[in-house]
Each structure stands twice: as C-alpha cells, then as structure tokens.
C-alpha atoms as a PDB file:
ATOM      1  CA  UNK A   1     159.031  58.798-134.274  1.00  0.00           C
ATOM      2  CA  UNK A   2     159.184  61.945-135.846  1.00  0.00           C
ATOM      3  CA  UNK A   3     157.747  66.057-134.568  1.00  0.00           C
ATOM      4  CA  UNK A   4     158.512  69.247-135.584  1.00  0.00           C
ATOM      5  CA  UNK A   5     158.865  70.451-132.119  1.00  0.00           C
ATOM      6  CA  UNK A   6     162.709  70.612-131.539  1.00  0.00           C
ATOM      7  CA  UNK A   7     162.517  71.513-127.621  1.00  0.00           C
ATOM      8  CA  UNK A   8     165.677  69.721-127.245  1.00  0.00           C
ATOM      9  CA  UNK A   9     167.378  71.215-130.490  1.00  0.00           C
ATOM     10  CA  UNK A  10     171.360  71.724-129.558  1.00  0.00           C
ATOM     11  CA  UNK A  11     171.068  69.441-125.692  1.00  0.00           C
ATOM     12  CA  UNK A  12     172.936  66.594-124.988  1.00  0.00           C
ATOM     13  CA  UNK A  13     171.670  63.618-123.009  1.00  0.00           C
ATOM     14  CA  UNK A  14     172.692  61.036-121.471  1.00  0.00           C
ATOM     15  CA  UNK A  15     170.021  57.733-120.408  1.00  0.00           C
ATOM     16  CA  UNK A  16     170.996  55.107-118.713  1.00  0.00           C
ATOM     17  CA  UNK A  17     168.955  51.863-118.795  1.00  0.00           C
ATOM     18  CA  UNK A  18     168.451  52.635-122.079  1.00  0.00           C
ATOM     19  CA  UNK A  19     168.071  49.766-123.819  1.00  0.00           C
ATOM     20  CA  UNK A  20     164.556  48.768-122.986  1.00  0.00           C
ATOM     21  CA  UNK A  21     161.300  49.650-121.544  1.00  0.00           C
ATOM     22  CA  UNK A  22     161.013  53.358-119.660  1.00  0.00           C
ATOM     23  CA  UNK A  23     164.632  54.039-120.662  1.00  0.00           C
ATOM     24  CA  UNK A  24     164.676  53.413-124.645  1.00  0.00           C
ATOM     25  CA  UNK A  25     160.996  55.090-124.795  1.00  0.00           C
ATOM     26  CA  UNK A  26     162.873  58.375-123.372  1.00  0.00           C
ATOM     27  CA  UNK A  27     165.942  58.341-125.697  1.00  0.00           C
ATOM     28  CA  UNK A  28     163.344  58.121-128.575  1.00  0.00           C
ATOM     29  CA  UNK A  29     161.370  60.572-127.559  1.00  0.00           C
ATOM     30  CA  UNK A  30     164.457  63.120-127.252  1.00  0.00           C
ATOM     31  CA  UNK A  31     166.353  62.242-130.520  1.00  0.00           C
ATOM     32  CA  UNK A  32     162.526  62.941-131.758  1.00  0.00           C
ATOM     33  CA  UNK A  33     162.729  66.613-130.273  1.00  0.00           C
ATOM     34  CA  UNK A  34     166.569  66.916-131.073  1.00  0.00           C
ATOM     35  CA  UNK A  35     168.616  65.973-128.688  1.00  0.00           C
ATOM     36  CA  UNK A  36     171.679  64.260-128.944  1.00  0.00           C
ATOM     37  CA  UNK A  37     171.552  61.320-127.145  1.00  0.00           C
ATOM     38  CA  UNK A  38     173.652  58.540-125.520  1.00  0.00           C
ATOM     39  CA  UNK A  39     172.053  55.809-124.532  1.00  0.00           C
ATOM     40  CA  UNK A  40     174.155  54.022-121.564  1.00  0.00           C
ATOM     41  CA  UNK A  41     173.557  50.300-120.731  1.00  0.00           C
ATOM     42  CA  UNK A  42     174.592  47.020-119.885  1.00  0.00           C
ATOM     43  CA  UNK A  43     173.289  44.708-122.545  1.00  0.00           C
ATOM     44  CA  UNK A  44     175.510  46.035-125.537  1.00  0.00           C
ATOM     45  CA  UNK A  45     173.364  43.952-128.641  1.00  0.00           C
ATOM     46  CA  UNK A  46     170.529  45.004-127.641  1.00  0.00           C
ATOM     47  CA  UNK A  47     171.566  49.204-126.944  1.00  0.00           C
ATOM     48  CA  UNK A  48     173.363  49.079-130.362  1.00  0.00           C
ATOM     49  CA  UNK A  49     169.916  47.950-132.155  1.00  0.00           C
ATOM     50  CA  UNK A  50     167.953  50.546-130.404  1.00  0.00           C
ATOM     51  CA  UNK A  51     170.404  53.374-131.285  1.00  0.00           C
ATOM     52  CA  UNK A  52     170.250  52.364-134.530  1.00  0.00           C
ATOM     53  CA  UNK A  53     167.074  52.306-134.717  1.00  0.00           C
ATOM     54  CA  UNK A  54     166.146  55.620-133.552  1.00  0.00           C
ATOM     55  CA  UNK A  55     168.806  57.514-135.852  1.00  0.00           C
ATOM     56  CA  UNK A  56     172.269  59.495-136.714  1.00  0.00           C
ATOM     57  CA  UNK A  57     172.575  61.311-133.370  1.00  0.00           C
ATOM     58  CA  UNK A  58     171.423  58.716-131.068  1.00  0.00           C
ATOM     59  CA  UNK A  59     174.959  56.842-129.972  1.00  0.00           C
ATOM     60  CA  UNK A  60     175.448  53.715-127.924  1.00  0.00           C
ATOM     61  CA  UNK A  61     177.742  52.952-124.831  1.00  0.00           C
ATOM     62  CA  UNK A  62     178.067  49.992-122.197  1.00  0.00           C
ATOM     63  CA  UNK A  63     177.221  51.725-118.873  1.00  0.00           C
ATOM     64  CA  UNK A  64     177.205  49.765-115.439  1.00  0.00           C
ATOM     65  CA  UNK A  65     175.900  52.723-113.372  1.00  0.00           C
ATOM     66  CA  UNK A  66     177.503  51.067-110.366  1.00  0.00           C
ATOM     67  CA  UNK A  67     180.805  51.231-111.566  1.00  0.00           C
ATOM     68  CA  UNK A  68     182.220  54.884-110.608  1.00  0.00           C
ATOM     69  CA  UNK A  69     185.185  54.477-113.577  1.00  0.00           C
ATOM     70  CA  UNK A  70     182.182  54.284-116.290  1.00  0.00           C
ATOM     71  CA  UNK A  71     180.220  57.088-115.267  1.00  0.00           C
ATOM     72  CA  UNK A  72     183.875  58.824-116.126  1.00  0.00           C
ATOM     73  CA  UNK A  73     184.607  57.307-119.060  1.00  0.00           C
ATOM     74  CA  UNK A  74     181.166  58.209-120.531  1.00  0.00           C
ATOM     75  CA  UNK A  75     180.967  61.863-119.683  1.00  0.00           C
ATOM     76  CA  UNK A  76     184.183  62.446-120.577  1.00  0.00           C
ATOM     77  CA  UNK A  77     183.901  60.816-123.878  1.00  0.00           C
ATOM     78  CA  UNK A  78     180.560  62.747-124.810  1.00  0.00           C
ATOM     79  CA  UNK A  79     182.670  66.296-124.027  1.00  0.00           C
ATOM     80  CA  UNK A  80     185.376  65.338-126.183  1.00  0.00           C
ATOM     81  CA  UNK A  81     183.598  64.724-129.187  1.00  0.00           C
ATOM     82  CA  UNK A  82     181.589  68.025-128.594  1.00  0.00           C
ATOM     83  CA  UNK A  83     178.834  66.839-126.881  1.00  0.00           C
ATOM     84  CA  UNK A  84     178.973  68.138-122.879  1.00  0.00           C
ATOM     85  CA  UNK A  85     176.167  66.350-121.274  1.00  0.00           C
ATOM     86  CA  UNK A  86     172.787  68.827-120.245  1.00  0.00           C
ATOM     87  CA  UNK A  87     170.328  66.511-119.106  1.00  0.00           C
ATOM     88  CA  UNK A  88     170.981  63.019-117.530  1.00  0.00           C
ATOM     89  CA  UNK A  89     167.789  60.607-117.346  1.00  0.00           C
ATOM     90  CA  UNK A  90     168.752  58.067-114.180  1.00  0.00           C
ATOM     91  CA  UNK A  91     166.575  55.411-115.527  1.00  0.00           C
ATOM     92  CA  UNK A  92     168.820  52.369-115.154  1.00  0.00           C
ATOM     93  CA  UNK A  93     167.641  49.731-112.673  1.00  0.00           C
ATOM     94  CA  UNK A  94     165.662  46.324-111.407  1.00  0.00           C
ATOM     95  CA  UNK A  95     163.278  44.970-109.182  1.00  0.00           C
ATOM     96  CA  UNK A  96     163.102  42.289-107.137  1.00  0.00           C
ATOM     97  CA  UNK A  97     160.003  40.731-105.350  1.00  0.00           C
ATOM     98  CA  UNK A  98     159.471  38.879-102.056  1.00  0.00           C
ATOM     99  CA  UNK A  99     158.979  39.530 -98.410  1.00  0.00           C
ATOM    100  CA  UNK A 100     161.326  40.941 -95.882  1.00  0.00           C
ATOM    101  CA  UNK A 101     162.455  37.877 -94.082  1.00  0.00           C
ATOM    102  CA  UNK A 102     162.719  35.872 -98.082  1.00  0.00           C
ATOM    103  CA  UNK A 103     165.286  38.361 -99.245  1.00  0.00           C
ATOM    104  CA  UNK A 104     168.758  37.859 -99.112  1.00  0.00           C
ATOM    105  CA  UNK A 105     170.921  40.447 -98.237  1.00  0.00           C
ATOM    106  CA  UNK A 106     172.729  39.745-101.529  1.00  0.00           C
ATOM    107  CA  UNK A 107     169.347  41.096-102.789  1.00  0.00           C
ATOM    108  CA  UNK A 108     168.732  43.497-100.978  1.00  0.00           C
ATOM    109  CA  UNK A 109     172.196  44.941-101.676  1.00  0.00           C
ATOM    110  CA  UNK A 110     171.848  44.428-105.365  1.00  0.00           C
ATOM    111  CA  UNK A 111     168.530  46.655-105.406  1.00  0.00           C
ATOM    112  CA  UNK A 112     170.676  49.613-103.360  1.00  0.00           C
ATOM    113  CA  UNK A 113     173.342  49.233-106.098  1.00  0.00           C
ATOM    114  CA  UNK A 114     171.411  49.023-109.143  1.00  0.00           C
ATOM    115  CA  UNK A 115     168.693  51.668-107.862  1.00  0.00           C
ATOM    116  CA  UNK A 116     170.046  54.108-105.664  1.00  0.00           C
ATOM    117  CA  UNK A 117     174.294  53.790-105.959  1.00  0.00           C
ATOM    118  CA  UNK A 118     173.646  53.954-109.497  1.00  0.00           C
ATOM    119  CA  UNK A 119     171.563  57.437-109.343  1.00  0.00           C
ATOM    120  CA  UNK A 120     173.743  58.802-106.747  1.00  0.00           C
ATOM    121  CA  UNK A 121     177.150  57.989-108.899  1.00  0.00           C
ATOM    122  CA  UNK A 122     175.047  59.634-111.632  1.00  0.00           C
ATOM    123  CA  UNK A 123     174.287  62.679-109.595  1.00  0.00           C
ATOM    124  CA  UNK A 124     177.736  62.955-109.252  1.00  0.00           C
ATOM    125  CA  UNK A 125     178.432  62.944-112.749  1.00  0.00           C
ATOM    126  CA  UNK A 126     176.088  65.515-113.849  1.00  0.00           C
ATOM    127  CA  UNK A 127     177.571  67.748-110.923  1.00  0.00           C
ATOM    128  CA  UNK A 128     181.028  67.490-112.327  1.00  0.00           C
ATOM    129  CA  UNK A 129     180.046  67.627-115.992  1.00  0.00           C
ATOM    130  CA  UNK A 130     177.446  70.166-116.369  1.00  0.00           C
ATOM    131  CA  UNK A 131     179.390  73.376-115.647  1.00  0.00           C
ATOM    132  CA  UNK A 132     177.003  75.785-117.326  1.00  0.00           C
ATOM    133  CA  UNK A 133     173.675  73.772-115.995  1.00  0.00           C
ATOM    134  CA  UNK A 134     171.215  71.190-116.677  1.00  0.00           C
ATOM    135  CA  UNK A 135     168.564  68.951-115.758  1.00  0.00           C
ATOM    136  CA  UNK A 136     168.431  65.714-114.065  1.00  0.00           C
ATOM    137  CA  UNK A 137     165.329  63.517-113.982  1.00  0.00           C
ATOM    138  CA  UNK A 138     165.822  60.501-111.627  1.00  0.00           C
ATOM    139  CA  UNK A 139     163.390  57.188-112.036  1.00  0.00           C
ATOM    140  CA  UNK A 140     161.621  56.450-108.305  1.00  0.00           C
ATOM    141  CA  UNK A 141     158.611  54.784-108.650  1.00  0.00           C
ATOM    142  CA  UNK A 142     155.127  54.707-106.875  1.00  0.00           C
ATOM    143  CA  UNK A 143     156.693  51.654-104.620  1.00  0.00           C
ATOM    144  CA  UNK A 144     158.891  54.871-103.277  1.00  0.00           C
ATOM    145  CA  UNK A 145     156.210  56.585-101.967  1.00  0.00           C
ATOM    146  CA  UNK A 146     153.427  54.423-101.305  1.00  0.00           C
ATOM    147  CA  UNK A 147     154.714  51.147 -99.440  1.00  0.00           C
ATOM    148  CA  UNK A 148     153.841  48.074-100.686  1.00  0.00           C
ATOM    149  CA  UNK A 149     154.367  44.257 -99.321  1.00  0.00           C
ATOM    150  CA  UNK A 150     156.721  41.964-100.900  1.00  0.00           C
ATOM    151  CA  UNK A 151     158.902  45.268-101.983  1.00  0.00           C
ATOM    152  CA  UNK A 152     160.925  46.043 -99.840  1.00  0.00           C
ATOM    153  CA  UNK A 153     163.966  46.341-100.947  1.00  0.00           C
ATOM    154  CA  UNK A 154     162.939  47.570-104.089  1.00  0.00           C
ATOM    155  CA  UNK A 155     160.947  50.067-102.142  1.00  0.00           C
ATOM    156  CA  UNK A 156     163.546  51.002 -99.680  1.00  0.00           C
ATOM    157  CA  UNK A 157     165.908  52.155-102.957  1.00  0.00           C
ATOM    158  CA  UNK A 158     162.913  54.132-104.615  1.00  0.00           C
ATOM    159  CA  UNK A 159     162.239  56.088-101.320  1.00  0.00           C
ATOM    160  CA  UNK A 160     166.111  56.560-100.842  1.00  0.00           C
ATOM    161  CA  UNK A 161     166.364  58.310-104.777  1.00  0.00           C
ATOM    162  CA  UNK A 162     163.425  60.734-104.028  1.00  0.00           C
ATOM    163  CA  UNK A 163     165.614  62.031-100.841  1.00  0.00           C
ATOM    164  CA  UNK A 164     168.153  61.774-103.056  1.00  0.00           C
ATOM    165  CA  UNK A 165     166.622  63.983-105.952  1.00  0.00           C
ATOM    166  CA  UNK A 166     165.408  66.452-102.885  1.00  0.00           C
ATOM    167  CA  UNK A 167     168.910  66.932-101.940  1.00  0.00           C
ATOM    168  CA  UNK A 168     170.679  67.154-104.625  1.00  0.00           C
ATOM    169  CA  UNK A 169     167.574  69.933-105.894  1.00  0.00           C
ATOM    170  CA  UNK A 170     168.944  72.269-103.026  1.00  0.00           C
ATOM    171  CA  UNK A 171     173.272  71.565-103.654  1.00  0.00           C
ATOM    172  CA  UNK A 172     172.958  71.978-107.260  1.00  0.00           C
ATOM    173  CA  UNK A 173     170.360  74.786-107.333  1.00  0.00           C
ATOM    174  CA  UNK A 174     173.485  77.324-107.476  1.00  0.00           C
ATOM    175  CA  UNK A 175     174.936  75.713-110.441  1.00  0.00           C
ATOM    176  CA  UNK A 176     172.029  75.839-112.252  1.00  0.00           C
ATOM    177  CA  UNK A 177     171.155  72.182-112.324  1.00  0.00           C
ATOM    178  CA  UNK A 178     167.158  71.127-111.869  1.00  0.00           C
ATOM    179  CA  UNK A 179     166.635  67.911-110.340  1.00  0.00           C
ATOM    180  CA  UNK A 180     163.482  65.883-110.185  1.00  0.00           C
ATOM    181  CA  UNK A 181     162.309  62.493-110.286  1.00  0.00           C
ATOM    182  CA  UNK A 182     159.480  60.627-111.354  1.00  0.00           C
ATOM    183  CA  UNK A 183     157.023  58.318-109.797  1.00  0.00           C
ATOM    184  CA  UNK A 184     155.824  55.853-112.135  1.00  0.00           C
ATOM    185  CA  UNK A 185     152.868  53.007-111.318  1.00  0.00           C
ATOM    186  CA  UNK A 186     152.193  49.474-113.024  1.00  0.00           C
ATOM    187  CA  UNK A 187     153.972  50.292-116.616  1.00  0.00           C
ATOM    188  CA  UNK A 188     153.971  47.821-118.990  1.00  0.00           C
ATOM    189  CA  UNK A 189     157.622  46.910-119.363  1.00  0.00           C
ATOM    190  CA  UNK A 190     159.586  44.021-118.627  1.00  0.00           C
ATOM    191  CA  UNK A 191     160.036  44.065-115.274  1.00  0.00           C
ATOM    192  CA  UNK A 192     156.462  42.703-114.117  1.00  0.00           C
ATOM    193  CA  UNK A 193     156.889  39.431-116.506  1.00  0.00           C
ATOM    194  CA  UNK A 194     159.758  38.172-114.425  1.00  0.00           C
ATOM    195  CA  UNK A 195     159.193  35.039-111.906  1.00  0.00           C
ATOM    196  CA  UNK A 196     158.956  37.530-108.614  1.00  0.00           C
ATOM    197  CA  UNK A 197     155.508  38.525-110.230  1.00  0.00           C
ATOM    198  CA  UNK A 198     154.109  35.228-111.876  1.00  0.00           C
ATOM    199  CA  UNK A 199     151.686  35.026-108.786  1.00  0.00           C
ATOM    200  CA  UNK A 200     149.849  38.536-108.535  1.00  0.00           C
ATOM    201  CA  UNK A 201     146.487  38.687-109.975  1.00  0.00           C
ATOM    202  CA  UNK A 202     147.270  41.524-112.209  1.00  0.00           C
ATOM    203  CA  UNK A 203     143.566  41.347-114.120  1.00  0.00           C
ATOM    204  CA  UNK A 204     142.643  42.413-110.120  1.00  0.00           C
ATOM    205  CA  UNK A 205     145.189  45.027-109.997  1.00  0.00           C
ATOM    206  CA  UNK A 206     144.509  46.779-112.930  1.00  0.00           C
ATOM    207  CA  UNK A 207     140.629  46.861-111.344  1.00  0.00           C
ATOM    208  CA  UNK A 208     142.106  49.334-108.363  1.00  0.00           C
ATOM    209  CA  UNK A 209     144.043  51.908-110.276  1.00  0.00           C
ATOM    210  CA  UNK A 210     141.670  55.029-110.893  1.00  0.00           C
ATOM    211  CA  UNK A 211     142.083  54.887-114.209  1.00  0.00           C
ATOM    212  CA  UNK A 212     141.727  51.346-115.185  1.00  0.00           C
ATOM    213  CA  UNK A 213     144.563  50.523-117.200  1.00  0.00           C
ATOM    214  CA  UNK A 214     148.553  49.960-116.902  1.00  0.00           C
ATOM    215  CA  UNK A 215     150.672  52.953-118.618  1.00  0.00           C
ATOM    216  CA  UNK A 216     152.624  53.148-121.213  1.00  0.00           C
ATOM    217  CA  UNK A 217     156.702  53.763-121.111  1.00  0.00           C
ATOM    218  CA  UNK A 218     155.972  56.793-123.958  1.00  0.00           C
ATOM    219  CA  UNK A 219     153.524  58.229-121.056  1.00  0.00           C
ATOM    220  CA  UNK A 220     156.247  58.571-118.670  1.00  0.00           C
ATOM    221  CA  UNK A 221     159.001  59.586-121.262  1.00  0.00           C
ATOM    222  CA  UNK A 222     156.626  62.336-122.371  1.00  0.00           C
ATOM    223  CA  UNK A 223     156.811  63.171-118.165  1.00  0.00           C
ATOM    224  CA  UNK A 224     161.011  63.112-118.335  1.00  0.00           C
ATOM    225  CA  UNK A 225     160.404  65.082-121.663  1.00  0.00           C
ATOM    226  CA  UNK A 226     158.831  68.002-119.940  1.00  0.00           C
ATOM    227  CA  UNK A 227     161.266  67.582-116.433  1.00  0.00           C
ATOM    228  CA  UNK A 228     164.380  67.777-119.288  1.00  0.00           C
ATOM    229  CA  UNK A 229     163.706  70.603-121.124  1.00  0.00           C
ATOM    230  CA  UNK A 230     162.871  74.808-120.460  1.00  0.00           C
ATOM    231  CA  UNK A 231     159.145  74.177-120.120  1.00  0.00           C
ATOM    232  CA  UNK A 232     159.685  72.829-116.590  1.00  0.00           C
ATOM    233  CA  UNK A 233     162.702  75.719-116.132  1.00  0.00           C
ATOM    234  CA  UNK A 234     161.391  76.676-112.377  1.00  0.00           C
ATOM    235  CA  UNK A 235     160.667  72.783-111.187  1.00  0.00           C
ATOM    236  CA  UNK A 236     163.549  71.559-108.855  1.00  0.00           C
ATOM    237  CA  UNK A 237     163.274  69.379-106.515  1.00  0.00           C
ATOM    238  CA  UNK A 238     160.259  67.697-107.620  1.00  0.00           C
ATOM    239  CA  UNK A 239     158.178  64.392-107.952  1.00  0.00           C
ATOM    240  CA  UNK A 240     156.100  63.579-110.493  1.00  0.00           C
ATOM    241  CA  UNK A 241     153.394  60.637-109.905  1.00  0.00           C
ATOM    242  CA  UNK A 242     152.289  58.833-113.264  1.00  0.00           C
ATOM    243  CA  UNK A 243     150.009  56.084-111.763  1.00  0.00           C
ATOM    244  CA  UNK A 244     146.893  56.455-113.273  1.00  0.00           C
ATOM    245  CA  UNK A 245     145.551  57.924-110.112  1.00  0.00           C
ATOM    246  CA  UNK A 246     146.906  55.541-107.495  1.00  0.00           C
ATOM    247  CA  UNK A 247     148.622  57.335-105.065  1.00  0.00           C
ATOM    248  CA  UNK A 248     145.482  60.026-104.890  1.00  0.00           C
ATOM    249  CA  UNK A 249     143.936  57.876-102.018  1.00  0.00           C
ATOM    250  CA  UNK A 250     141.274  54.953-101.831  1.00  0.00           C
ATOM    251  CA  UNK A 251     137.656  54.596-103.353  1.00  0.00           C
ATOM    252  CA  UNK A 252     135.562  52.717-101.080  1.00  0.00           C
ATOM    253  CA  UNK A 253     134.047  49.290-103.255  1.00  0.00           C
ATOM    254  CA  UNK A 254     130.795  49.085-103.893  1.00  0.00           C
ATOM    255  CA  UNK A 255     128.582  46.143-104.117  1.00  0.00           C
ATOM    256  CA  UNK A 256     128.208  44.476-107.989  1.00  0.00           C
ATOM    257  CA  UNK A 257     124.516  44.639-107.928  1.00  0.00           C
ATOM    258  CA  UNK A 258     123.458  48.057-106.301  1.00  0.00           C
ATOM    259  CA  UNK A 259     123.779  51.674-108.229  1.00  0.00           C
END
C-alpha cells in the first residue's frame, strides 16, 4: 500500500491484534501514512510476516493484552528506542458464540479478558506513556450496542469497552489524550468462519444490512485512520458505527411480488 498523504508522518503506534483481520488492515494503513508502527500480538510467525510485509518501520512484538507485565515491557521498549507511543489501536480480541445458559463461565471470563481487561490494561498504558498526548481508538463492535442472541458474552465485553472509551474520554481529556471506539458490523475476517458460526444463514444476513454487503477490514481501518490522527482533533469520547447501515433502525419487508 502506498499514498502520498503522510497524516501520520513522525507518530508512533502501537496495534494490538495485529496480526490479522481488522488489526493488520490498520497497521498497514498507518505505516502507509507514516507512522511508525508496532504491531503487538500473540501468534509471533504470523506478526513477524505481516511486519515484514508492510515495511522498514513497521516492527513486531508478542503482546498478550491480558498480561499487565507486557503492556510494560512494550511501551517501555518503543520509548527507549525513540519511539514514545501517540496513538494505541485496542484491536486485540475474540468471539465466542452460544446462548446464555450454553456458556461456560470459563467463556464467559475469557471474552472479559480478551475484550475488555485487555482494552482497559491498554488504557492504562497509553495513560502512563503518552505524557505529551495522543489518541486511543478502542475496537467495540455493533454486538455492543445493538444486542444480539447467542452473544452474550461477547456482547456484554463490547458494551463494557464503549463505557470504557466514555470514561476514559473525560479522565484523560486533561492530558490531552482523545479516546474513541469503533463499532464495526459483519466484517469479513476470521472470526465468523469459526464453528460458533457454521449454523447462521449468512446469505440471509447479508439480505438485512442496509447496504447489502459485509465490510471490509480496510473500511474500518480507514475509520481508526481518521479517530488516530489531527483530522478528528476535537472527537473524544466517541463511537463510530461501520455497519453498513444496521444499527440505523428496521425496514419493514415487503412482499416478493408487489412494487
């Protein structure tokens, strides 16, 4: 990927869950505009490929965004070699599918963990490490604003990092630091093709979003794009739906064979 627009010339970043889907789009799509970016997650083969990939100043490192120690390690690292972290991208995270009284509380507490623990820890991090400001754009989801069956664990975490993303918006206000989050839809990524999923009718799904069609993870990483950077520099405190129109209400059906 390659621009001339350098909106991100001489910024640091930091996204977690890099290593696929929402997450990798994002770093991309920053080292495009010039950023410096680190690219934080779990699955080390397959984040060292994809910061290779995208180029010279994009630089991998394990990340469990649950694990308070790492979040340390990582910041700290990226200001000693010169690069003081000025936008964090909480995009590290999982989902899980099935009904209330089918999920474990193993699960449920993995979902808290992975989805909310993980943004607040980060939250923390970009408090401590961006002393001259920043930006901080945390992944909910549609599922954490619009409740859906069969998610609710998932859902419970997404709802708990927009409250999150509100309050932290009003603590870090005075230090500078924007925080928003946004909502994305059905996105085709990984996380629909796992075994939770296998029985929705997605052909039927796609059929009730406005505009007809999943989205993309560039679409929303153009979204974190403009939450990172100075064209956004009086958003805090924000959500951002990218749902092809979902969450704008309901369109009553109409039958096949009338006008």
């Amino acid at each position: 990927m390659t621009t001339t627009d350098e909106r991100l010339r001489d910024t640091c970043a930091l996204v977690t869950g890099a290593a696929r889907g929402i997450g990798a789009a994002t770093a991309e799509l920053f080292h495009a505009h010039g950023a410096t970016v680190y690219l934080g997650d779990v699955d080390d083969e397959l984040g060292e490929r994809v910061a290779a990939k995208i180029g010279a100043r994009a630089h991998y490192r394990h990340l469990d965004v649950t694990d308070e120690s790492q979040w340390t390690r990582v910041t700290t690292e990226m200001a000693d070699r010169g690069h003081p972290m000025r936008v964090l991208v909480n995009s590290a995270g999982a989902a899980s599918k099935a009904s209330i009284m089918q999920t474990s509380l193993a699960d449920l507490r993995r979902m808290i963990d992975l989805n909310l623990v993980g943004t607040f820890l980060g939250l923390q991090a970009a408090g401590a490490a961006m002393t001259t400001g920043g930006s901080v754009v945390n992944l909910s989801s549609l599922r954490g604003v619009l409740a859906t069956a069969e998610l609710g664990a998932y859902g419970a975490s997404k709802f708990g990092v927009r409250a999150l993303t509100r309050v932290a918006a009003l603590e870090f206000a005075e230090s500078k630091i924007r925080v928003n989050a946004v909502c994305p839809g059905s996105i085709e990524t990984a996380i629909t093709a796992g075994a939770d999923f296998a029985d929705d009718d997605m052909d039927a799904y796609v059929k009730s979003i406005p505009l007809q069609r999943r989205g993309l993870p560039l679409e929303v990483a153009k979204a974190i794009l403009f939450l990172a950077c100075e064209d956004s520099s009086y958003i805090t405190g924000s959500d951002l739906m990218i749902d092809g129109g979902t969450s704008a209400g309901a369109k009553t059906p109409k039958h096949p064979t009338r006008p």
